[in-house]
Protein backbone atom coordinates (compact mmCIF):
# COMPACT_ATOMS: atom_id res chain seq x y z
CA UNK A 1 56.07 -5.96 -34.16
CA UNK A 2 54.70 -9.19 -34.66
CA UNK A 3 52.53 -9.56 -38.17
CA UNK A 4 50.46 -12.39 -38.91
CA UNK A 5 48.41 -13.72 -41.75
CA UNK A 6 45.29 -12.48 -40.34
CA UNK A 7 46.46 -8.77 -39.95
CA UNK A 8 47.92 -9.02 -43.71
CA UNK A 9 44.67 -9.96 -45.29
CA UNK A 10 42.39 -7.65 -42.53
CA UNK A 11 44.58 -4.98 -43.77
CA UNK A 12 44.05 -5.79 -47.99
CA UNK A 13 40.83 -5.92 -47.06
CA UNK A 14 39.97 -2.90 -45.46
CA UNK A 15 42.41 -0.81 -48.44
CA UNK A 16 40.30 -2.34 -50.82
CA UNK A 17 36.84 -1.88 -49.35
CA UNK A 18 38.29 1.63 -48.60
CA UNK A 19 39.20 2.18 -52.28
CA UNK A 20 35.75 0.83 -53.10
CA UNK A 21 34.21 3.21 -50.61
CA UNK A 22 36.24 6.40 -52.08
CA UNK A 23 35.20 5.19 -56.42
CA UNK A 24 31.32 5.17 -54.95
CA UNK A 25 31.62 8.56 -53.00
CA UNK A 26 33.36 9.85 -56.08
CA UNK A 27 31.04 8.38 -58.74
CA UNK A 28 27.56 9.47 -56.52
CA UNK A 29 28.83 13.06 -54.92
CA UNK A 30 25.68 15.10 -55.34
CA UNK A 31 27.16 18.42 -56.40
CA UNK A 32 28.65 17.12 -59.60
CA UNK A 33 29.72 20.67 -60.41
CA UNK A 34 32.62 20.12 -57.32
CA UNK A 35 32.91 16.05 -57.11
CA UNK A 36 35.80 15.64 -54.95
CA UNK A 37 39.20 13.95 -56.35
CA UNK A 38 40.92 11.11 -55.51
CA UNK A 39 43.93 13.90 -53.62
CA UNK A 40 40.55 14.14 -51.36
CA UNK A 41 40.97 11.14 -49.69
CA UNK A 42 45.08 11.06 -48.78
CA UNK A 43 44.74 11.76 -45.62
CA UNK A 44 42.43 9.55 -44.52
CA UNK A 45 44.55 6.60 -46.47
CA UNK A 46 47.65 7.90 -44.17
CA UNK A 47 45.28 7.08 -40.96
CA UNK A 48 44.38 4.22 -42.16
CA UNK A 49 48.18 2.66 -42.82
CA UNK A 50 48.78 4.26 -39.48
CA UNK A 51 46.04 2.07 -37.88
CA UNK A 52 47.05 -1.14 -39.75
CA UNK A 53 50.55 -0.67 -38.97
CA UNK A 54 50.93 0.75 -35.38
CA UNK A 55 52.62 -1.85 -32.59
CA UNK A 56 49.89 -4.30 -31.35
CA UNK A 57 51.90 -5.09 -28.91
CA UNK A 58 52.36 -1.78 -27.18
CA UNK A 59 48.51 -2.46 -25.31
CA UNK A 60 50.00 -5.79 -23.61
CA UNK A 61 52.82 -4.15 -22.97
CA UNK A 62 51.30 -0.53 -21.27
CA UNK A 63 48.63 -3.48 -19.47
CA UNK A 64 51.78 -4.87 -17.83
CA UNK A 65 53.06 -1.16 -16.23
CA UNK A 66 51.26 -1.21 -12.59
CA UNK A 67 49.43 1.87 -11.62
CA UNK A 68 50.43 4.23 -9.58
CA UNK A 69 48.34 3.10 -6.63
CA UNK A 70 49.99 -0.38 -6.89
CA UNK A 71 53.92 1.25 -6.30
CA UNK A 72 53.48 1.72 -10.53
CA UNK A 73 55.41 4.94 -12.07
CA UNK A 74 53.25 8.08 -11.91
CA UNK A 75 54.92 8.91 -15.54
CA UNK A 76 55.78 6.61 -18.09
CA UNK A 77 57.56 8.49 -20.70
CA UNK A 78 57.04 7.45 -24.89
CA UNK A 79 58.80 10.23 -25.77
CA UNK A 80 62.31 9.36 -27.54
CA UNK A 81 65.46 11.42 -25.96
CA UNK A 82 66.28 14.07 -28.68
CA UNK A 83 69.09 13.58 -30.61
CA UNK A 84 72.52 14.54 -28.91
């Protein structure tokens, strides 16, 4: 997987404005007897490093596999052979 400049700084940028994002949910929560923690949010940070680092070349790639209709595979597999 290729990674250029542009993806490096799109991808500070959306942890930080993320970060940013979880302070001010944390900070104005209405029920301040049950704010929610900064644990809260892990999940969502696991998407989001997911997102920034999947293959971006994997869409060209699929785009290039002719359908069915055009003598394409019916099934590409993306599953990995298990382990011998």
């Amino acid at each position: 997987m290729a990674i250029n400049d542009e993806h490096v700084e799109f991808t500070k940028e959306l942890k930080r404005r993320f970060e940013e994002f979880v302070t001010w949910t944390i900070a104005n929560w209405p029920d301040k007897d049950t704010p929610p923690t900064n644990r809260d949010f892990d999940v969502a940070r696991k998407e989001i490093t997911a997102l920034t680092t999947r293959d971006f070349n994997l869409g060209r790639h699929n785009a290039e596999i002719p359908e069915p209709a055009d003598s394409g595979p019916q099934y590409v597999s993306v599953s990995p052979a298990p382990w011998p």
